[in-house]
Protein backbone atom coordinates (compact mmCIF):
# COMPACT_ATOMS: atom_id res chain seq x y z
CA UNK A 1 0.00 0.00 0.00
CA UNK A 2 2.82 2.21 0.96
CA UNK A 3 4.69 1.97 -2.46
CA UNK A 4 1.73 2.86 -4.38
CA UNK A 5 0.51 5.64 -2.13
CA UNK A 6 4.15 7.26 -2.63
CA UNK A 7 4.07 7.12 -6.50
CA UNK A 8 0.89 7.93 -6.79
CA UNK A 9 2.17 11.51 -5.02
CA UNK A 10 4.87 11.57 -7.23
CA UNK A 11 2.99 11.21 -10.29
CA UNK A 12 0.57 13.84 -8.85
CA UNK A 13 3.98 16.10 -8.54
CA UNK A 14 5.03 15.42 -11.54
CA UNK A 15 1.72 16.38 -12.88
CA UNK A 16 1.62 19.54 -11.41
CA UNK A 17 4.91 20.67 -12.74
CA UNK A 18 2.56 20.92 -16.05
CA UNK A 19 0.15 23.33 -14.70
CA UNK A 20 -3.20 21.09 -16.22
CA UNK A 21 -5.67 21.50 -14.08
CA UNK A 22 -7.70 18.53 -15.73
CA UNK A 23 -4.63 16.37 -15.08
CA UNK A 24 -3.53 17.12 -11.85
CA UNK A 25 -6.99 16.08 -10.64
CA UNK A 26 -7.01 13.07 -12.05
CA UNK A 27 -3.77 12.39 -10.29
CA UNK A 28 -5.27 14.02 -7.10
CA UNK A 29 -8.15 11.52 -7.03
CA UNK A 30 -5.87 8.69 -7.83
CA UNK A 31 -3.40 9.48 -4.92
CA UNK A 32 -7.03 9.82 -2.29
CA UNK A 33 -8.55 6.39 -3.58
CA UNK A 34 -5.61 4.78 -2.17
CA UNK A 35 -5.78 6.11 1.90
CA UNK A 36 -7.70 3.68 3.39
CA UNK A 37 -9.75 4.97 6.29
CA UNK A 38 -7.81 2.95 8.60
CA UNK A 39 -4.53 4.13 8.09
CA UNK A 40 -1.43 4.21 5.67
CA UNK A 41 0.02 0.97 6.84
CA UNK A 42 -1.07 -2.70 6.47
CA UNK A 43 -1.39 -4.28 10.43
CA UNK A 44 1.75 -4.91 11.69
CA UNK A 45 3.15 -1.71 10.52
CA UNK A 46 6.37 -0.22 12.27
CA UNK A 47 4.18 2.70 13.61
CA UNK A 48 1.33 2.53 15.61
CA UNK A 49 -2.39 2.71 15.24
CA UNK A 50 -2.72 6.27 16.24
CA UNK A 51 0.54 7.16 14.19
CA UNK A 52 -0.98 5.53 10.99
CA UNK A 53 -4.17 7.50 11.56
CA UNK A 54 -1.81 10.65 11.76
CA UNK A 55 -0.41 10.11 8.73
CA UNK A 56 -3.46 9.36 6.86
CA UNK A 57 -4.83 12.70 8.60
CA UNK A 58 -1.57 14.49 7.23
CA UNK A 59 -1.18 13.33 3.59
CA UNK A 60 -5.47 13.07 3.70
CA UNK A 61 -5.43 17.17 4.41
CA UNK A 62 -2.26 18.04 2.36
CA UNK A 63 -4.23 16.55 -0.84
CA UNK A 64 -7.39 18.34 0.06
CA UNK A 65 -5.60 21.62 0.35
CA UNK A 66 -3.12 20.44 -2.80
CA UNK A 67 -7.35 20.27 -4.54
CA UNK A 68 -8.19 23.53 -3.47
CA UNK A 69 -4.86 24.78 -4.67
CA UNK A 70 -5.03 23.41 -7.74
CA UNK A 71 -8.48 24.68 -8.36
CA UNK A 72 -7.69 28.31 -7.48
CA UNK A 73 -4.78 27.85 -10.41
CA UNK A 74 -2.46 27.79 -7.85
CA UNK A 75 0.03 24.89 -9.31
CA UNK A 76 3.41 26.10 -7.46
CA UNK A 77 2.03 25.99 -3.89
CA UNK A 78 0.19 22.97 -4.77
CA UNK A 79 3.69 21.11 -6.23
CA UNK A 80 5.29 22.03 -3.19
CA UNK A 81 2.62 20.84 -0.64
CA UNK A 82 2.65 17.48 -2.43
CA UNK A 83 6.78 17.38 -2.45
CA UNK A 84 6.70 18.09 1.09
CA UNK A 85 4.26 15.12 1.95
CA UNK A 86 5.27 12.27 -0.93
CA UNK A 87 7.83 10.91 1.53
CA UNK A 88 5.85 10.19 4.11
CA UNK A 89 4.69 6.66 2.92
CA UNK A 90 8.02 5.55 3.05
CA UNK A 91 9.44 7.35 6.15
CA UNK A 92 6.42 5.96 8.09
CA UNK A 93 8.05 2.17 7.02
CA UNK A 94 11.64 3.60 8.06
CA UNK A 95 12.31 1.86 12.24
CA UNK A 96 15.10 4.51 12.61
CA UNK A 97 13.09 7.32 11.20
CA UNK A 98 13.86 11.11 12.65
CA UNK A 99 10.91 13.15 12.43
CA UNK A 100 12.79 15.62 13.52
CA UNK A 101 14.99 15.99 10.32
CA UNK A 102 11.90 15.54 8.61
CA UNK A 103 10.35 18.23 10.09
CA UNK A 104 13.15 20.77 9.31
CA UNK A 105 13.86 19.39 5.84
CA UNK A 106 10.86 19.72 4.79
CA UNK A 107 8.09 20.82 6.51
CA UNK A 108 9.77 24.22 7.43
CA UNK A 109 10.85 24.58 3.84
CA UNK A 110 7.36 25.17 2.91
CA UNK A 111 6.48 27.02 5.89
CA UNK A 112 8.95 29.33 5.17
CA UNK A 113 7.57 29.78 1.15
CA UNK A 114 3.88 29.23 1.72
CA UNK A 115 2.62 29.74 5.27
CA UNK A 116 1.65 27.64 8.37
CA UNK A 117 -0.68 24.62 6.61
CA UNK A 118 1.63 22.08 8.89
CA UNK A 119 1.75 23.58 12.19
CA UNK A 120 -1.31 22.26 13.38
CA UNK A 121 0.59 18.98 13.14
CA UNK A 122 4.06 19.90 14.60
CA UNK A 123 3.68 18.25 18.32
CA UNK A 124 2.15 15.23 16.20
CA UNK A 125 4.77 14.51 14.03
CA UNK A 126 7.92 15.36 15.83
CA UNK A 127 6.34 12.70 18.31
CA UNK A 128 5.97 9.85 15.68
């Protein structure tokens, strides 16, 4: 599930590097077919439950927004929202993960271009 959550967000990146509306939906409901409502990970995941749930909340509200984005024409914000969140699948499978790093790699990179969409999450993910 993980592998084809994460390319489905990079295909939905790589879409929006075109700027086609039409497209980058089609990739957007692609990428939200596949998060199940119980969480990112198959049981017996390396996180657990509540982290998987987190996750799916995260990537879940980063594609919503990445919709809204899209819709208002708004393809560079929307690229970068995706880029910040298309590693997450795979992170969440990493056992010596450091959200931390994550956190300031990415997550403050777009907070520093775009605004605040993550920090409702901070305490949440630097926990994970």
């Amino acid at each position: 599930m993980t592998d084809k959550l994460q390319w489905a967000l990079v295909k939905l990146r790589h879409d929006l590097t075109f700027c086609q509306r039409e497209r980058a939906m089609e990739s957007l409901s692609a990428a939200l077919e596949l998060l199940p409502a119980g969480g990112l990970l198959p049981a017996g995941g390396l996180l657990p439950s509540d982290s998987e749930e987190l996750l799916h909340k995260i990537i879940g509200s980063a594609l919503a927004e990445a919709g809204r984005l899209i819709n208002e024409g708004s393809f560079d914000n929307a690229y970068d929202l995706v880029d910040t969140v298309h590693c997450l699948p795979e992170i969440s499978e990493c056992p010596d993960r450091d959200m931390k790093a994550y956190w300031r790699g990415h997550i403050e990179k777009y907070h520093r271009k775009w605004g605040a969409f993550f920090m409702g999450f901070k305490k949440e993910i630097l926990k994970m």
